[in-house]
C-alpha atoms as a PDB file:
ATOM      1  CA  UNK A   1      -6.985  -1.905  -0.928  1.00  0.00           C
ATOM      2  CA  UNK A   2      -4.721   0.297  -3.164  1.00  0.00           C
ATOM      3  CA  UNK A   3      -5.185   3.240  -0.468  1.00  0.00           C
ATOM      4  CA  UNK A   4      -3.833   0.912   1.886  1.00  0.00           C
ATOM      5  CA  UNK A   5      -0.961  -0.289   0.098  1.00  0.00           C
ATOM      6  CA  UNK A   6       0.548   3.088  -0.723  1.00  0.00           C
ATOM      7  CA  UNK A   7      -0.286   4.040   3.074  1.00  0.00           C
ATOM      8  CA  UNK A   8       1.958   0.919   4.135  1.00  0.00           C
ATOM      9  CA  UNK A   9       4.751   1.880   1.541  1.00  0.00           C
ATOM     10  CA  UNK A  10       4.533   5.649   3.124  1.00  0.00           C
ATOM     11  CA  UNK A  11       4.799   4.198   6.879  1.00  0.00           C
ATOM     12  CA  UNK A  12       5.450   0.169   7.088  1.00  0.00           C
ATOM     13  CA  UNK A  13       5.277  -0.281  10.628  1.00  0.00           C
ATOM     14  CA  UNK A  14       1.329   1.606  10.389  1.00  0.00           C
ATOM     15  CA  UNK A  15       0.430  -2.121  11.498  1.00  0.00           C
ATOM     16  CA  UNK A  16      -0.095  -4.360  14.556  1.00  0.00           C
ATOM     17  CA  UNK A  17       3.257  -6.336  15.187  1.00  0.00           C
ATOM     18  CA  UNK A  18       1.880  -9.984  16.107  1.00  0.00           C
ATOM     19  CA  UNK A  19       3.563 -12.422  18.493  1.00  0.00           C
ATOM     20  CA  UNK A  20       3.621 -16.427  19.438  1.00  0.00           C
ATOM     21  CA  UNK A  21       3.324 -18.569  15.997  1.00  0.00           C
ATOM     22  CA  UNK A  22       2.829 -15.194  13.802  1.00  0.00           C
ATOM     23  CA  UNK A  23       5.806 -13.379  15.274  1.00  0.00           C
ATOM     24  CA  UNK A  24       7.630 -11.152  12.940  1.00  0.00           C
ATOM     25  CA  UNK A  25       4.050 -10.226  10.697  1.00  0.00           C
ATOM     26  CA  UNK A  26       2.149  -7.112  11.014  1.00  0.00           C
ATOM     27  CA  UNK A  27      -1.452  -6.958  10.107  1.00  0.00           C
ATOM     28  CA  UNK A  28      -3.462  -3.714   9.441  1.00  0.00           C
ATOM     29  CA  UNK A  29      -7.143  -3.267   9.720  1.00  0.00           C
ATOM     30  CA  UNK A  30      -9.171  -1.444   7.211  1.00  0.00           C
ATOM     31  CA  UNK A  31     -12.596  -0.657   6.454  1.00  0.00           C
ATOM     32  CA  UNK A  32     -14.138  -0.748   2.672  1.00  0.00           C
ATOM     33  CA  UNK A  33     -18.037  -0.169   2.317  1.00  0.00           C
ATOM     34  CA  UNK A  34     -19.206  -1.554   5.713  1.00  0.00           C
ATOM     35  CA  UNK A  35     -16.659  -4.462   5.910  1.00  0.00           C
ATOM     36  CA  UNK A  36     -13.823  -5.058   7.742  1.00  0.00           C
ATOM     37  CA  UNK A  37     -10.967  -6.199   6.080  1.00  0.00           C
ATOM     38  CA  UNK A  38      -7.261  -7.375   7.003  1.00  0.00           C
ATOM     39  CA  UNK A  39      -4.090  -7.288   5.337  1.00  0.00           C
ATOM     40  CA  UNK A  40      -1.016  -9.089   6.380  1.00  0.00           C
ATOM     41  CA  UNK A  41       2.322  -8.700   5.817  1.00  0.00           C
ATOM     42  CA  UNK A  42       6.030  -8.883   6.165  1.00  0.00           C
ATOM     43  CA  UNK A  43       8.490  -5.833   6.417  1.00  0.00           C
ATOM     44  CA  UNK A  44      12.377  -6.784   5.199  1.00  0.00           C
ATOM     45  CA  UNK A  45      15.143  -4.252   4.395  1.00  0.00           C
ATOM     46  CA  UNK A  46      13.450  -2.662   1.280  1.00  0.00           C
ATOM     47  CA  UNK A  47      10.829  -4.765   0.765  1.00  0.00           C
ATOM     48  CA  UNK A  48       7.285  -5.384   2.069  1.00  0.00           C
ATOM     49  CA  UNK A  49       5.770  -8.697   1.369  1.00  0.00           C
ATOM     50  CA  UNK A  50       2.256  -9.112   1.105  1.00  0.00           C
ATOM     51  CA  UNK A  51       1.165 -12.226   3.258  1.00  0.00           C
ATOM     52  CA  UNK A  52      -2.671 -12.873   3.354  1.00  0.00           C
ATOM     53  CA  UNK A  53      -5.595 -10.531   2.423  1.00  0.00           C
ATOM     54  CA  UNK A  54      -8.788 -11.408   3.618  1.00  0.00           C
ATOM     55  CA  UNK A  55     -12.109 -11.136   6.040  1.00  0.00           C
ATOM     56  CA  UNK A  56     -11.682 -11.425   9.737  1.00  0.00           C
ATOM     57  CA  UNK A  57     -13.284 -15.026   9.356  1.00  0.00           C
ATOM     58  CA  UNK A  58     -10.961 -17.498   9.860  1.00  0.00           C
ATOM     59  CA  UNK A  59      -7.829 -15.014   8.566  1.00  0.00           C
ATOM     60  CA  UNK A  60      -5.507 -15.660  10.965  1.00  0.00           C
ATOM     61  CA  UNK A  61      -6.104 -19.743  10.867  1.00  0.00           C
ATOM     62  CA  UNK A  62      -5.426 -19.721   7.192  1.00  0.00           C
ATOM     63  CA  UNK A  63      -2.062 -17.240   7.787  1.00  0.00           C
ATOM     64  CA  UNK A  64      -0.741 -19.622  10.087  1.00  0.00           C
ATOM     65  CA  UNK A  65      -0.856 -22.090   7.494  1.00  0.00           C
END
């Protein structure tokens, strides 16, 4: 995960811009051992907010919440 926070601080938009109900988040995929993992997130002015970490299973239920 820490190679794939300091990717997003080097290029934000590196992820996939979602729309309807998650509109506005961007979620990357990475791989770590033979797992897939996602990371969501939020890009403002300076900042990038970290939204949800997590499997595929059931990831983007629990970010809607």
């Amino acid at each position: 995960m820490d190679e794939q926070l300091r990717a997003l601080v080097e290029q934000p938009e590196a992820g996939d811009m979602k729309r309807g109900d998650l509109a506005g988040i961007r979620v990357v995929k990475y791989k770590h051992n033979t797992q897939q993992w996602l990371l969501a997130y939020e890009v403002t002015e300076e900042t990038i907010v970290l939204l949800a970490h997590g499997s595929h299973e059931n990831f983007y239920t629990n970010l809607k919440r």
